[in-house]
Structures are given as C-alpha cells and as structure tokens.
N, C-alpha and C. Protein backbone atom coordinates (compact mmCIF):
# COMPACT_ATOMS: atom_id res chain seq x y z
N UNK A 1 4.03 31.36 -22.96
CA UNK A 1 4.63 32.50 -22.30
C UNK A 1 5.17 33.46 -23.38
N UNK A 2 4.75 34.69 -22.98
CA UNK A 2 5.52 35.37 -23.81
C UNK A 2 6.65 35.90 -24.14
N UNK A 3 7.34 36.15 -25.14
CA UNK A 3 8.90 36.66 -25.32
C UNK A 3 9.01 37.91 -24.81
N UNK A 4 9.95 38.09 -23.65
CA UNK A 4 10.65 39.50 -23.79
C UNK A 4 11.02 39.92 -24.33
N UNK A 5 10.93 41.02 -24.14
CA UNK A 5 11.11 42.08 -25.19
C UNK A 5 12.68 42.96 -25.13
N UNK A 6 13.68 43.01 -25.72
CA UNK A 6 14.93 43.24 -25.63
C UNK A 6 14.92 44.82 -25.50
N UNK A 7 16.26 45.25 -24.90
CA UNK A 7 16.53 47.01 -24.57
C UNK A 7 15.97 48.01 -25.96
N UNK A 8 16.70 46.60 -26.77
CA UNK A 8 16.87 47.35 -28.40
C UNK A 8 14.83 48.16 -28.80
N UNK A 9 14.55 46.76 -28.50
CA UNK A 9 13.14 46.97 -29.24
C UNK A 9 12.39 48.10 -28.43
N UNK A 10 12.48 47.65 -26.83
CA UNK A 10 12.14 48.87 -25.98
C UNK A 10 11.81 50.19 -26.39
N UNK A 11 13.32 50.69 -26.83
CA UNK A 11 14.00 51.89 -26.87
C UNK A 11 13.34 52.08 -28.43
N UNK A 12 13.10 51.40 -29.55
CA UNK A 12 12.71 51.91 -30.78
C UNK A 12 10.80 51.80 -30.70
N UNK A 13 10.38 51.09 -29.53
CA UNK A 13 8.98 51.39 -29.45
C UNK A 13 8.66 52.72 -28.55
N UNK A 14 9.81 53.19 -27.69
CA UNK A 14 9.68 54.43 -26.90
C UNK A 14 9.52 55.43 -28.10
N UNK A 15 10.38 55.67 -29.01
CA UNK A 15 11.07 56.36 -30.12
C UNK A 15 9.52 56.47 -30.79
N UNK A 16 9.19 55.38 -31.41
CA UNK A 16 7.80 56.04 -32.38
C UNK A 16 6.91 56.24 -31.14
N UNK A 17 6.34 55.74 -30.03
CA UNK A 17 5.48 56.65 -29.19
C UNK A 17 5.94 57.84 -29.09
N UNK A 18 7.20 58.39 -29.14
CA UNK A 18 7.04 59.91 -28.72
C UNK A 18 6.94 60.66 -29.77
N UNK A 19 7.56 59.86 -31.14
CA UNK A 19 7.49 61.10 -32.67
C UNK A 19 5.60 60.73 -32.92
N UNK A 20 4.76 59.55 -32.63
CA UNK A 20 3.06 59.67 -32.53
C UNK A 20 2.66 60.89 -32.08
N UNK A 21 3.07 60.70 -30.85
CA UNK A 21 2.53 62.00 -29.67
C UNK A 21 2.89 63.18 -30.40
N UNK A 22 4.52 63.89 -30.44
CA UNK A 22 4.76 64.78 -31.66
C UNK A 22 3.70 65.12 -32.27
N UNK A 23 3.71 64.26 -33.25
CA UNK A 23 3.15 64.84 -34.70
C UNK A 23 1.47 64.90 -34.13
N UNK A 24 0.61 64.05 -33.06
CA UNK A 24 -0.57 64.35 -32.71
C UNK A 24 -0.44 65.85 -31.89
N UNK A 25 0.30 65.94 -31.43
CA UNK A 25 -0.16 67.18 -30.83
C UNK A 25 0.20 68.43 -31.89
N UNK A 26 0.40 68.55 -32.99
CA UNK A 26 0.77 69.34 -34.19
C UNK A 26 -0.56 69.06 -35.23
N UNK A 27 -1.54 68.43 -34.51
CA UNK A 27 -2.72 68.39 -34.97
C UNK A 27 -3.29 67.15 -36.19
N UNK A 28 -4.06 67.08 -36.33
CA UNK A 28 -4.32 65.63 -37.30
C UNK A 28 -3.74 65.60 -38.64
N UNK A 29 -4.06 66.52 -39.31
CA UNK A 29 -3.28 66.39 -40.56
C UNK A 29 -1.53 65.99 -40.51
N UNK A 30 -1.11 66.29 -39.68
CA UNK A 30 0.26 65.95 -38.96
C UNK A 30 0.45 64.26 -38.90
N UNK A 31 -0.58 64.33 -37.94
CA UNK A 31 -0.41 62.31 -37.93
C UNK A 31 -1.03 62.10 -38.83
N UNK A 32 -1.55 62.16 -39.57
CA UNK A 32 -2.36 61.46 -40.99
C UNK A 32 -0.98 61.32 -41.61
N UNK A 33 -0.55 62.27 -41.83
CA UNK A 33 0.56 62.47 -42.82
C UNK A 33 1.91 61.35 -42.66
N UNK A 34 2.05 61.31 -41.41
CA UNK A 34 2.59 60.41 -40.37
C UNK A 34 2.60 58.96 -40.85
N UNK A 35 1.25 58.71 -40.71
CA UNK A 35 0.69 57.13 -40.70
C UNK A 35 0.61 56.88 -42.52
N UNK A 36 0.74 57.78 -43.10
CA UNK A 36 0.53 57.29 -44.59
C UNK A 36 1.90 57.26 -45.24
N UNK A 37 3.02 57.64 -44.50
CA UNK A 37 4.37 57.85 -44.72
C UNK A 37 4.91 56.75 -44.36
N UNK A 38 3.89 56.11 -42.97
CA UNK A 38 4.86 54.74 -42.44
C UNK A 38 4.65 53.46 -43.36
N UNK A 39 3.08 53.93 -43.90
CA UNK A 39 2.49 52.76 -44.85
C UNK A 39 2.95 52.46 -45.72
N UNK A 40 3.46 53.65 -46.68
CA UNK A 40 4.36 53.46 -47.78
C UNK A 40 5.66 52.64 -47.31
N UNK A 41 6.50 53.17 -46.77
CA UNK A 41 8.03 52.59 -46.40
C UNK A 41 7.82 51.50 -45.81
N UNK A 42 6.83 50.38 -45.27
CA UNK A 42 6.33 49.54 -44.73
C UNK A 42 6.09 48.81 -46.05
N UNK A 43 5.50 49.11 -47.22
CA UNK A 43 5.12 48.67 -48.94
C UNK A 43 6.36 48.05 -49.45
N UNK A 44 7.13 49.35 -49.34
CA UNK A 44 8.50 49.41 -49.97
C UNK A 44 9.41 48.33 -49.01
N UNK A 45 9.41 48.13 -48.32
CA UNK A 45 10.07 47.12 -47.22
C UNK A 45 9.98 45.96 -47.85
N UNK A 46 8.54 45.34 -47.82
CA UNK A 46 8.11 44.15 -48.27
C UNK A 46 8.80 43.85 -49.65
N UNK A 47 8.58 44.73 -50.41
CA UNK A 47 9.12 44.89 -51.73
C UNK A 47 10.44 44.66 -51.84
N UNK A 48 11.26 45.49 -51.13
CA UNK A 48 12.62 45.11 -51.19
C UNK A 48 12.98 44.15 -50.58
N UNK A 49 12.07 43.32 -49.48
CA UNK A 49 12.58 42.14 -48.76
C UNK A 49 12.35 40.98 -49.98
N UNK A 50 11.03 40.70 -50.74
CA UNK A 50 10.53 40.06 -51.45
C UNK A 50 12.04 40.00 -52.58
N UNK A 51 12.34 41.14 -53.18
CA UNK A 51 13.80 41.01 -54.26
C UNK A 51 14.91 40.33 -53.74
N UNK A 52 14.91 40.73 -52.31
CA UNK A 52 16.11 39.96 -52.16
C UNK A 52 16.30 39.02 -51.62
N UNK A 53 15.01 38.18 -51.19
CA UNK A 53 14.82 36.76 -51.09
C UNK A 53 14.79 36.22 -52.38
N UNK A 54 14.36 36.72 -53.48
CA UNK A 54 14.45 36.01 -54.38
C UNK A 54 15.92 35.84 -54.83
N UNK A 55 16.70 36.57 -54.27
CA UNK A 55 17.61 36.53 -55.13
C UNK A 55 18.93 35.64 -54.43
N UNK A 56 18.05 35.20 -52.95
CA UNK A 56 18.91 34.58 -52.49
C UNK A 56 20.01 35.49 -51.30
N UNK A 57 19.57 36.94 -50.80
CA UNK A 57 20.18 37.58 -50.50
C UNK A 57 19.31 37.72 -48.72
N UNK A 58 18.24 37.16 -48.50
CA UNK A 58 17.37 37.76 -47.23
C UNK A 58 16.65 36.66 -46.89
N UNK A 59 16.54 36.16 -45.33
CA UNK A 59 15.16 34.73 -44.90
C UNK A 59 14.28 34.99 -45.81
C-alpha cells in the first residue's frame, strides 16, 4: 500500500506544478532554463548532503 502523502508535501508539489506551468507558458527556453537550474541545486544538494554525512552532521 502506498504512503500518503502529507498537507506539507501536497502543497510543495502544487507549488512546482504551478511555477512548471509559469515558466512553460513563457515559452521553452523559459522551462529549459527552469529544469537545468533544478538540476544543478539538485547536484549541489547531494554534495552538501554527502559533506555532512561525512562529517557526522546528516542520515
């Protein structure tokens, strides 16, 4: 069975569907720009999660 899904998460998956839609209707270069912005900070995430597990600071 699957996990429900809490108000919290809801409300932050409503949030990027509507800044998607946004930036698609402002034409493609818009969401390109979009999706290569999330990729990076998504890089950098890992990265900073990775330091501070090592360091004893993160699961």
């Amino acid at each position: 069975m699957a996990r429900r899904a809490t108000l919290t998460s809801q409300l932050y998956r409503a949030a990027r569907m509507s800044n998607n839609l946004r930036a698609i209707s402002e034409g493609p270069s818009a969401y390109a720009k979009r999706v290569a912005r999330r990729k990076v900070y998504s890089k950098q995430m890992v990265m900073t999660r990775k330091l501070l597990k090592g360091i004893g600071l993160s699961r």
